[in-house]
C-alpha atoms as a PDB file:
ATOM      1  CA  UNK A   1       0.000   0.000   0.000  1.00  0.00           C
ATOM      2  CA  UNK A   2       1.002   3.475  -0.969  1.00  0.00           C
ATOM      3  CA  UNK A   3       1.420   4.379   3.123  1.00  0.00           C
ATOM      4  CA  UNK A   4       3.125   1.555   4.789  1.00  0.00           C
ATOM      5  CA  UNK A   5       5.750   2.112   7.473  1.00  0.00           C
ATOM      6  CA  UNK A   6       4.345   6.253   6.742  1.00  0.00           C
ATOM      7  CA  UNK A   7       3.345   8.749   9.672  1.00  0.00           C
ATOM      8  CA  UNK A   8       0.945  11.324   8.695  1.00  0.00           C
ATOM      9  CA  UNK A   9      -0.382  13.900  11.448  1.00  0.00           C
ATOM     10  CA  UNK A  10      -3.724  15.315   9.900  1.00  0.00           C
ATOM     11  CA  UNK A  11      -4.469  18.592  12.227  1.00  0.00           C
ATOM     12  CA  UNK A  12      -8.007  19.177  12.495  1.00  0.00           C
ATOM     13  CA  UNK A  13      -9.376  15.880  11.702  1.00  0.00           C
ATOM     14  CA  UNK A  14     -11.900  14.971  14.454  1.00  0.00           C
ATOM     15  CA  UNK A  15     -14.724  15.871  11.429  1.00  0.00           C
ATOM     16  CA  UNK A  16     -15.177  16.487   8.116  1.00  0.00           C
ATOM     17  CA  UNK A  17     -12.934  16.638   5.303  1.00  0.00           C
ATOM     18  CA  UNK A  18     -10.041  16.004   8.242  1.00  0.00           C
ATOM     19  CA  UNK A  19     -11.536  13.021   9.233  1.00  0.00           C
ATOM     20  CA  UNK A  20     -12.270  12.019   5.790  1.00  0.00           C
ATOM     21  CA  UNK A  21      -8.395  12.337   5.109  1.00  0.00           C
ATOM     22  CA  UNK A  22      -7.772   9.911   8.171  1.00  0.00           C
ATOM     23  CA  UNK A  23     -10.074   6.911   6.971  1.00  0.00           C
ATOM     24  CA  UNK A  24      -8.156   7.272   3.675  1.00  0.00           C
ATOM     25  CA  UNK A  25      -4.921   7.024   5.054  1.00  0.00           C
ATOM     26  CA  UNK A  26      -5.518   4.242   7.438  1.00  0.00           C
ATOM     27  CA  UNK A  27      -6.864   2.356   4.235  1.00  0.00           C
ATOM     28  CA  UNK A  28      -4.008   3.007   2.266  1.00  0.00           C
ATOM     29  CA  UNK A  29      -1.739   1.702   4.874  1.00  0.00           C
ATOM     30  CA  UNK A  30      -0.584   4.610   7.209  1.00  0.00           C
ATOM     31  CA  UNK A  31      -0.008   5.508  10.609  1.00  0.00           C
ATOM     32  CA  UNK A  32      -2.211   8.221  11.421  1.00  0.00           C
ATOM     33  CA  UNK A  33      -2.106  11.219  14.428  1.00  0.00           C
ATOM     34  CA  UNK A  34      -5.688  12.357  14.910  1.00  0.00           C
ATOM     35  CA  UNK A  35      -5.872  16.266  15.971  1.00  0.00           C
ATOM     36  CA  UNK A  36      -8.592  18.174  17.603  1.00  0.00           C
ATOM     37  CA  UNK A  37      -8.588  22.033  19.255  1.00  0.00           C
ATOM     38  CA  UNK A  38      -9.990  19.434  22.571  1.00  0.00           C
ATOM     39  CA  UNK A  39      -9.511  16.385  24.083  1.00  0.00           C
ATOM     40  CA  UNK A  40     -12.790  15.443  24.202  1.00  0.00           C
ATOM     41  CA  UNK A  41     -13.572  16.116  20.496  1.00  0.00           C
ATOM     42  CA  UNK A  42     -10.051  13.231  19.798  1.00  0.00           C
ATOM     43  CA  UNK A  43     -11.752  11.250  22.089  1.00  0.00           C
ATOM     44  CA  UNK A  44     -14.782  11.267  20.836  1.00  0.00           C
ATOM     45  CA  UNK A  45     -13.012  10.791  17.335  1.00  0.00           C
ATOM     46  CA  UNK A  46     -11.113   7.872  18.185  1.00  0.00           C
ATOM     47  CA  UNK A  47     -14.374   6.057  19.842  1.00  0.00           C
ATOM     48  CA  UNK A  48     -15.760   5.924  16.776  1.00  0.00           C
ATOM     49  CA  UNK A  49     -12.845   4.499  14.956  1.00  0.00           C
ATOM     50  CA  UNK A  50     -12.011   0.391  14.690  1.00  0.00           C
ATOM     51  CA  UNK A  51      -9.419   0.068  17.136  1.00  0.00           C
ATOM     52  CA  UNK A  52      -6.234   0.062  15.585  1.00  0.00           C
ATOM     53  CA  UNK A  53      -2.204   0.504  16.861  1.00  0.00           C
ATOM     54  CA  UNK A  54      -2.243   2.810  13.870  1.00  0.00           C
ATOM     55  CA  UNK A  55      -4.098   5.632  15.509  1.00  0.00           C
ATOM     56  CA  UNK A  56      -3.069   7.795  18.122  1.00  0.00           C
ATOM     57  CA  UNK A  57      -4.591  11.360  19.263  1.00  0.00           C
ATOM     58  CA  UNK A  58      -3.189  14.475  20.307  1.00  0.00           C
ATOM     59  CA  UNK A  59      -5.442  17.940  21.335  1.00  0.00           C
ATOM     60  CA  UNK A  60      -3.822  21.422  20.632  1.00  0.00           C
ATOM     61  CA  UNK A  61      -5.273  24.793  20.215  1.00  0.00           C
ATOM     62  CA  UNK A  62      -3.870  25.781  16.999  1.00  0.00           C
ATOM     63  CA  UNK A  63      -4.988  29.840  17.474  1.00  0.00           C
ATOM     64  CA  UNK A  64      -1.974  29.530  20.369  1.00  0.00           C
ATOM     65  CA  UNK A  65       1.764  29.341  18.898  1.00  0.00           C
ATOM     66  CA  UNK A  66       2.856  27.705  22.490  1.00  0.00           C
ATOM     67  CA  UNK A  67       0.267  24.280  21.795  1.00  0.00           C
ATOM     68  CA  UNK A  68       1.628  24.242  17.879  1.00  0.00           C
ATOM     69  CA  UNK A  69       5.049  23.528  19.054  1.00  0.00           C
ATOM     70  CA  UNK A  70       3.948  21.428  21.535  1.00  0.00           C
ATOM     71  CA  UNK A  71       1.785  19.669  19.563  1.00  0.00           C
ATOM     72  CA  UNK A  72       4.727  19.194  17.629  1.00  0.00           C
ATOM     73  CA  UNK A  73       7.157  18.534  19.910  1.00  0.00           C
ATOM     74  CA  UNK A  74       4.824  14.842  20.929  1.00  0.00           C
ATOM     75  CA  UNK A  75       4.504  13.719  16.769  1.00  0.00           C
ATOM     76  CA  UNK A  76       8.083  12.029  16.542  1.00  0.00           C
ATOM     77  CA  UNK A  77       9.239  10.765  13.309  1.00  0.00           C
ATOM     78  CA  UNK A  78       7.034  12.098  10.759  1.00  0.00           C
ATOM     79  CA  UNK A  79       6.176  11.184   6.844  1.00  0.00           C
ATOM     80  CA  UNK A  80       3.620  13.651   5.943  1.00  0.00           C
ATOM     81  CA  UNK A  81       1.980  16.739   7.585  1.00  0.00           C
ATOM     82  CA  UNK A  82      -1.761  17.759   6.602  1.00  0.00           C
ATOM     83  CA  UNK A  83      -2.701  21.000   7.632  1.00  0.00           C
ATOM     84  CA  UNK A  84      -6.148  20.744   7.422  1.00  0.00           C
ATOM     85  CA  UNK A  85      -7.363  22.764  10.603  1.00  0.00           C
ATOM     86  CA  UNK A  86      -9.165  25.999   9.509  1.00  0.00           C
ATOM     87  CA  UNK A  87     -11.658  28.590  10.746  1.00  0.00           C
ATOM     88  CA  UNK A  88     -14.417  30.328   8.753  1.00  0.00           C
ATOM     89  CA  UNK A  89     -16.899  33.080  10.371  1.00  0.00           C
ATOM     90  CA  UNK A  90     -19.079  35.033   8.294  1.00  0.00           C
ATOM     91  CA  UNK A  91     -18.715  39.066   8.468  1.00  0.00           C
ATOM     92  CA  UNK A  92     -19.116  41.655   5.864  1.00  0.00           C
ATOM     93  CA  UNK A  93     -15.391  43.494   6.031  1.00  0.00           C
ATOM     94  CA  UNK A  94     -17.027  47.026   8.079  1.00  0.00           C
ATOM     95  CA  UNK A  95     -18.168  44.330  10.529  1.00  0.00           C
ATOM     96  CA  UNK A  96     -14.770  42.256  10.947  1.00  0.00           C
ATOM     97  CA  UNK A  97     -13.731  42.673  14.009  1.00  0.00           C
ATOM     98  CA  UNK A  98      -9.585  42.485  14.702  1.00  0.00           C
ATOM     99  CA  UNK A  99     -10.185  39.434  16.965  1.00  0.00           C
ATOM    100  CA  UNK A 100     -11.847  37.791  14.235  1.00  0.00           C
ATOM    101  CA  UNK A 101      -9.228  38.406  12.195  1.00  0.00           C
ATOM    102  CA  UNK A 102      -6.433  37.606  14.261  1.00  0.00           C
ATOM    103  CA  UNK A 103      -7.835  34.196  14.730  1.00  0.00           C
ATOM    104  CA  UNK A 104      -8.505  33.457  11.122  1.00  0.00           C
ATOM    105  CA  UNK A 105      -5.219  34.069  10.274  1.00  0.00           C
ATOM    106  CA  UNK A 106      -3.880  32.274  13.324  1.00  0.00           C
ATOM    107  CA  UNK A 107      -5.324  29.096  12.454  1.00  0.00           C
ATOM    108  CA  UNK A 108      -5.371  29.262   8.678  1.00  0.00           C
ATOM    109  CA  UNK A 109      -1.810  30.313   7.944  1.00  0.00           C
ATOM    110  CA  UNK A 110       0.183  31.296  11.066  1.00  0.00           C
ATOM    111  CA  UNK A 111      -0.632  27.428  12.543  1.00  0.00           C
ATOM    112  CA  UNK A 112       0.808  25.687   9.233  1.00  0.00           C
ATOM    113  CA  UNK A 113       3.932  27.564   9.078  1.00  0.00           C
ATOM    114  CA  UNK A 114       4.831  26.951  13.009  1.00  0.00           C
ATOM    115  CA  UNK A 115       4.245  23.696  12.334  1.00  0.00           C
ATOM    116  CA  UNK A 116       6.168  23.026   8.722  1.00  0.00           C
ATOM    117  CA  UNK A 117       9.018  24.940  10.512  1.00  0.00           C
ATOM    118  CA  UNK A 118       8.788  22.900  13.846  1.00  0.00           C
ATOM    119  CA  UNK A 119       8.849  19.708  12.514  1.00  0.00           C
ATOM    120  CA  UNK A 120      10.843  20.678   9.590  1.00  0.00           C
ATOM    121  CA  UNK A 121      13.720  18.231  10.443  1.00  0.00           C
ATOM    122  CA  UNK A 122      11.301  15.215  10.501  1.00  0.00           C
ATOM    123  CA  UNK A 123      10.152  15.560   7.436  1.00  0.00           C
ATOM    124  CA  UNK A 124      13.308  16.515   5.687  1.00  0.00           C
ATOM    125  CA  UNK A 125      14.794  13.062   7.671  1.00  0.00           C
ATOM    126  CA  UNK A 126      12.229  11.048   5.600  1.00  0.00           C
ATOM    127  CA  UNK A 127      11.928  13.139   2.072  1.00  0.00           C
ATOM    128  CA  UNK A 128       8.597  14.062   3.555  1.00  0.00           C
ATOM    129  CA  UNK A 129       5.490  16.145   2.213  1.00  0.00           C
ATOM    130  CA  UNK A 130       3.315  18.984   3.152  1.00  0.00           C
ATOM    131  CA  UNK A 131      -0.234  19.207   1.995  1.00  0.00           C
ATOM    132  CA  UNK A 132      -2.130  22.454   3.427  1.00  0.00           C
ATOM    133  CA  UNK A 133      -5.795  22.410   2.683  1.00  0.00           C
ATOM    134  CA  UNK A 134      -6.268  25.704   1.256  1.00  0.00           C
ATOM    135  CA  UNK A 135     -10.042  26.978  -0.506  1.00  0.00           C
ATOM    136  CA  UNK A 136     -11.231  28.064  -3.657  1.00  0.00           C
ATOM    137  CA  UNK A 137     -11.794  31.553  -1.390  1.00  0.00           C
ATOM    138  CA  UNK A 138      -7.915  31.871  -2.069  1.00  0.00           C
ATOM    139  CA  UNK A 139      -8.519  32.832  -5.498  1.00  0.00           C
ATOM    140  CA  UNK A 140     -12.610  34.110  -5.736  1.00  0.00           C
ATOM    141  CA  UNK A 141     -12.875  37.040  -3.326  1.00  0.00           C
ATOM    142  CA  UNK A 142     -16.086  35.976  -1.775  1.00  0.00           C
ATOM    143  CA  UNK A 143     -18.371  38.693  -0.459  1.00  0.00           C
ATOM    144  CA  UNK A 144     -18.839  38.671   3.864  1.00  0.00           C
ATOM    145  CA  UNK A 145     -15.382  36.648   4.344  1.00  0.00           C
ATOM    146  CA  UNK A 146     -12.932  38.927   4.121  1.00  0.00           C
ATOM    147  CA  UNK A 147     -10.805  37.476   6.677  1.00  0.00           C
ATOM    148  CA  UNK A 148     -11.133  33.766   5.268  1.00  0.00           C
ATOM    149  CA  UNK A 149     -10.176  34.635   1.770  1.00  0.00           C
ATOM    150  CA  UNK A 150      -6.952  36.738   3.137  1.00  0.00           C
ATOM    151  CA  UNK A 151      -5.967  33.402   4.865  1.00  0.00           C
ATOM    152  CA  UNK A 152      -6.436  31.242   2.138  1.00  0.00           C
ATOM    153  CA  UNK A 153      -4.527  33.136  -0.242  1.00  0.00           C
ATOM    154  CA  UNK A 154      -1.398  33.417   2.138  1.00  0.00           C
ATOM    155  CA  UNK A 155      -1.763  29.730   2.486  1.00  0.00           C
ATOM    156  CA  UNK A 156      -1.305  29.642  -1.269  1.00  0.00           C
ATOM    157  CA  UNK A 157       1.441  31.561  -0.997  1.00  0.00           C
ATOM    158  CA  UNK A 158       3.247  29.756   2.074  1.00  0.00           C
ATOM    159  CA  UNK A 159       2.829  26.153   0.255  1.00  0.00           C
ATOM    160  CA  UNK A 160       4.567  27.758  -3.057  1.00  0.00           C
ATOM    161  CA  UNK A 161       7.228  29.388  -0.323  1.00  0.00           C
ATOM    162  CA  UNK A 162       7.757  26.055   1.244  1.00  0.00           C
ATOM    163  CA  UNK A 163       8.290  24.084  -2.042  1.00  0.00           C
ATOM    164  CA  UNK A 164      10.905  26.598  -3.517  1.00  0.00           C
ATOM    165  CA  UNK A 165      13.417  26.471   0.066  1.00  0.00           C
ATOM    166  CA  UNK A 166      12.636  22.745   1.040  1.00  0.00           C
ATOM    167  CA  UNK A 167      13.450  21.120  -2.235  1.00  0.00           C
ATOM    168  CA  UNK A 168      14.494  18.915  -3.100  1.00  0.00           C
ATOM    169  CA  UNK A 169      14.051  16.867   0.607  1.00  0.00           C
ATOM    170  CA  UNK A 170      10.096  18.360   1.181  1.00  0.00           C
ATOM    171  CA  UNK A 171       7.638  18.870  -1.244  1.00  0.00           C
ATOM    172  CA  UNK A 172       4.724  21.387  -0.548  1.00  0.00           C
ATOM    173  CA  UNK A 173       1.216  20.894  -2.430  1.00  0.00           C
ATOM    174  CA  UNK A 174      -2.031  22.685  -1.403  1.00  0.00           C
ATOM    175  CA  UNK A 175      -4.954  21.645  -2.472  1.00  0.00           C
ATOM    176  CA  UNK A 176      -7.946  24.064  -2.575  1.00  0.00           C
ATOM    177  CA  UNK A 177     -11.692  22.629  -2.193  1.00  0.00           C
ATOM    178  CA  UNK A 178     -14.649  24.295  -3.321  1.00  0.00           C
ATOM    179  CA  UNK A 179     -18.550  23.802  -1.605  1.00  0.00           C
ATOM    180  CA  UNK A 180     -18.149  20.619   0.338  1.00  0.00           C
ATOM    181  CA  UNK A 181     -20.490  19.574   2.160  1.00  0.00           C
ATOM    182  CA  UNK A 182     -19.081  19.770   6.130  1.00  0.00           C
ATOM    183  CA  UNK A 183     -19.944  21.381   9.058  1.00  0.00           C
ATOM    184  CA  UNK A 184     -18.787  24.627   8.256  1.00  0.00           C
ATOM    185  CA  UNK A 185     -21.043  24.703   5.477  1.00  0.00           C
ATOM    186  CA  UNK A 186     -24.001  23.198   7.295  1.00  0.00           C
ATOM    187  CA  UNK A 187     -23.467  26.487   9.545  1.00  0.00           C
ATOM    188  CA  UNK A 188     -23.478  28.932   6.771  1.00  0.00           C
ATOM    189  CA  UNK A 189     -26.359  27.741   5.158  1.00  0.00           C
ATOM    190  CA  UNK A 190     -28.478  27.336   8.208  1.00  0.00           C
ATOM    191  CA  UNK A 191     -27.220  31.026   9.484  1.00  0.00           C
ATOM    192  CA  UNK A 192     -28.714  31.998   5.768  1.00  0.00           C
ATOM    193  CA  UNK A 193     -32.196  33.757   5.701  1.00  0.00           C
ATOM    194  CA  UNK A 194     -33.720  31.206   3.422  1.00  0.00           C
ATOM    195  CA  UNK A 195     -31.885  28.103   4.050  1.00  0.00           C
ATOM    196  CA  UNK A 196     -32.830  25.995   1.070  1.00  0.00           C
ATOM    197  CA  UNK A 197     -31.943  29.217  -1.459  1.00  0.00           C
ATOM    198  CA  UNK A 198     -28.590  29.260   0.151  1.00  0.00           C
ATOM    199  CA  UNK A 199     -27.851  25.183  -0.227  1.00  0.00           C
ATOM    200  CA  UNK A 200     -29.019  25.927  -3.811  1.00  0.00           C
ATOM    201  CA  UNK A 201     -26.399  28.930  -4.744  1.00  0.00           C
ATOM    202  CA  UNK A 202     -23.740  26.863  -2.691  1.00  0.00           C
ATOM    203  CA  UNK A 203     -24.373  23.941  -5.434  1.00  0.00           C
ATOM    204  CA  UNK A 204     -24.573  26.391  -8.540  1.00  0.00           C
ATOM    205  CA  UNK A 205     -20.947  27.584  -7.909  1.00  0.00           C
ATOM    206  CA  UNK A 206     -19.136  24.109  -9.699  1.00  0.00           C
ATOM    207  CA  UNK A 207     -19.382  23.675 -12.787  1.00  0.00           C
ATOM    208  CA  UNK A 208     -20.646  19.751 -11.939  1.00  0.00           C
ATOM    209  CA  UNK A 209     -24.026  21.115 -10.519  1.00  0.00           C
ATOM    210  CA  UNK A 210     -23.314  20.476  -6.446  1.00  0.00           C
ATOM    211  CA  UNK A 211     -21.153  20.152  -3.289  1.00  0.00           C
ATOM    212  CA  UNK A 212     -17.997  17.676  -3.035  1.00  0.00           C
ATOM    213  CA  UNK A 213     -18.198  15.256  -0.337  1.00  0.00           C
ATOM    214  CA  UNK A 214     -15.185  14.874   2.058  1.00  0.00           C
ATOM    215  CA  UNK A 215     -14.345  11.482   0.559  1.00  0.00           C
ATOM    216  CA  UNK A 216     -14.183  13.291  -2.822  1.00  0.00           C
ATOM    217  CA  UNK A 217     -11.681  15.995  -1.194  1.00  0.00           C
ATOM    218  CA  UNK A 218      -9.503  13.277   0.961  1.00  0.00           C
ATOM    219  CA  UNK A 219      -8.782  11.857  -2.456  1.00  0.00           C
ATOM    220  CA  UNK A 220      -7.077  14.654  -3.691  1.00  0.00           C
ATOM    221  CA  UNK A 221      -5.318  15.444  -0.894  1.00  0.00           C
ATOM    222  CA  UNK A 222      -4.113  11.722  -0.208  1.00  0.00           C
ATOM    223  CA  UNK A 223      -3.257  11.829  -3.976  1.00  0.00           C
ATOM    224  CA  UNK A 224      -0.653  14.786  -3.149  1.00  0.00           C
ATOM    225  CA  UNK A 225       0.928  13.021  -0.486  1.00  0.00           C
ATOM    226  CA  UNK A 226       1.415   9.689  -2.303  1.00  0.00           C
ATOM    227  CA  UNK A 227       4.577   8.488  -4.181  1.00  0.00           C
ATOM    228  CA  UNK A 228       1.896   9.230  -7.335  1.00  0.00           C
ATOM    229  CA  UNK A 229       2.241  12.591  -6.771  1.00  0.00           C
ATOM    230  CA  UNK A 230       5.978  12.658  -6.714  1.00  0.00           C
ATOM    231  CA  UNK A 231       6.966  15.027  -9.622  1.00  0.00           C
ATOM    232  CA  UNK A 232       4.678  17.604  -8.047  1.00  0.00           C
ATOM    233  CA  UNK A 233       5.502  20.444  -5.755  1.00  0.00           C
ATOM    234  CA  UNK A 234       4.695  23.746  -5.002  1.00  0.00           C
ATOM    235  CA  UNK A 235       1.421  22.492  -7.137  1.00  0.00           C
ATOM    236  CA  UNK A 236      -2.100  24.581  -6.680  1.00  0.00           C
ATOM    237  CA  UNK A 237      -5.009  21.498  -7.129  1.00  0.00           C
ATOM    238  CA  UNK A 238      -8.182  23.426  -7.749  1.00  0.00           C
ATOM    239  CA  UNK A 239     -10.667  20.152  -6.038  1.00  0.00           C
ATOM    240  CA  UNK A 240     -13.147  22.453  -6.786  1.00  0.00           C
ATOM    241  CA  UNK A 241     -15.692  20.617  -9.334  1.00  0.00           C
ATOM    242  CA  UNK A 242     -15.074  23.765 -11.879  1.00  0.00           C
ATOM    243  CA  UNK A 243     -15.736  26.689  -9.469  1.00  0.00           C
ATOM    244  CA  UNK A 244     -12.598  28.735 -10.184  1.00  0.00           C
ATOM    245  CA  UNK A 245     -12.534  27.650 -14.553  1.00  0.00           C
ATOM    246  CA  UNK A 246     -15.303  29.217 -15.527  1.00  0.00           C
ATOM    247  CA  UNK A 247     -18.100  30.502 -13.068  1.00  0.00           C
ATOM    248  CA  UNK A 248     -17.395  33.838 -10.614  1.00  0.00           C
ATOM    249  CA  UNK A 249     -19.247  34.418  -7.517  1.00  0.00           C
END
């Protein structure tokens, strides 16, 4: 299999398109590090799991530089690093507040660069890879997420920092989903004045007529990490289903 005798720590992978990313790996032969922001949410994670020596958990608050690098400091050896933690909140840009902000960017770019640099020597130990799970809001400016988009976008440009000083030992991909259908979508959609209108326009934006699944997105991003994906770094995938070729929100 593609991920035997591999570590992979996927950071924010209790739920959703994290978790998604987890089940893949475990199937494709890898030893997995399940992260949540709590304990409780890993435990509750790891309940639900087969048991399996594969899997082990670790909690950090990724808005706090101090739990990255501890976080780090408990992952060990270390094959590939999936920064899939994010936050999205909703508010038009006269109503962003800087605390808003400062979080956004803490968990969406600051958190992947203190970890790529804090367990830098791991990964350059095993020719290792970096995926950070960026958003098609890096490259459409969506209205009433200012904050988001920013974060995405540096994200973009991090992973293409990171491929250009760590090769030829590290290769950097990020891939960039579009509407998927997770929790932070649920929330937008339900925060919505008309609910069903808003699932609708959420499903117009790809160009294949509605929302990925997070089994559609892990595939992408286990793709990137895989000795398939070798020849690729510094590489923008676009697992959008068309949003960003040819429709504009």
């Amino acid at each position: 299999m593609d991920f035997d005798g591999k570590t992979i720590l996927v950071t924010g992978s209790t739920r959703g398109i994290g978790a998604a990313v987890v089940e893949l790996f475990l199937q494709r032969g890898g030893a997995v590090i399940v992260h949540g922001r709590e304990q409780k949410q890993v435990d509750g994670a790891l309940a639900g799991m087969p048991k399996d020596t594969r899997v082990r958990g670790v909690a950090a608050d990724l808005a706090d530089r101090d739990q990255c690098k501890a976080l780090a400091r408990q992952v060990g050896e270390l094959d590939v690093l999936v920064n899939s933690a994010g936050t999205f909140r909703e508010a038009a840009i006269a109503e962003t507040p800087l605390d808003l902000w400062n979080e956004t960017i803490a968990v969406n770019v600051t958190a992947p660069w203190v970890l790529s640099q804090a367990l830098l020597p791991a990964l350059r130990r095993r020719q290792g890879v970096i995926v950070n799970v960026g958003s098609d809001a890096a490259i459409l400016g969506y209205a009433g997420c200012v904050a988001y988009c920013a974060a995405k976008g540096a994200l973009v440009g991090l992973t293409r920092a990171l491929a250009t000083e760590l090769a030829p030992d590290v290769r950097a991909i990020c891939v960039c989903p579009g509407p998927t259908e997770t929790d932070m979508m649920q929330a937008s959609v339900a925060a919505a004045p008309d609910p069903d209108a808003a699932r609708r326009q959420w499903a117009s934006y790809p160009l294949l007529g509605r929302v990925a699944t997070p089994a559609e997105i892990a595939e992408a991003i286990v793709f990137a990490a895989s000795p398939a994906a070798r020849y690729l770094t510094g590489s923008v995938i676009m697992a959008d289903g068309g949003t960003t070729a040819g429709k504009h929100v």
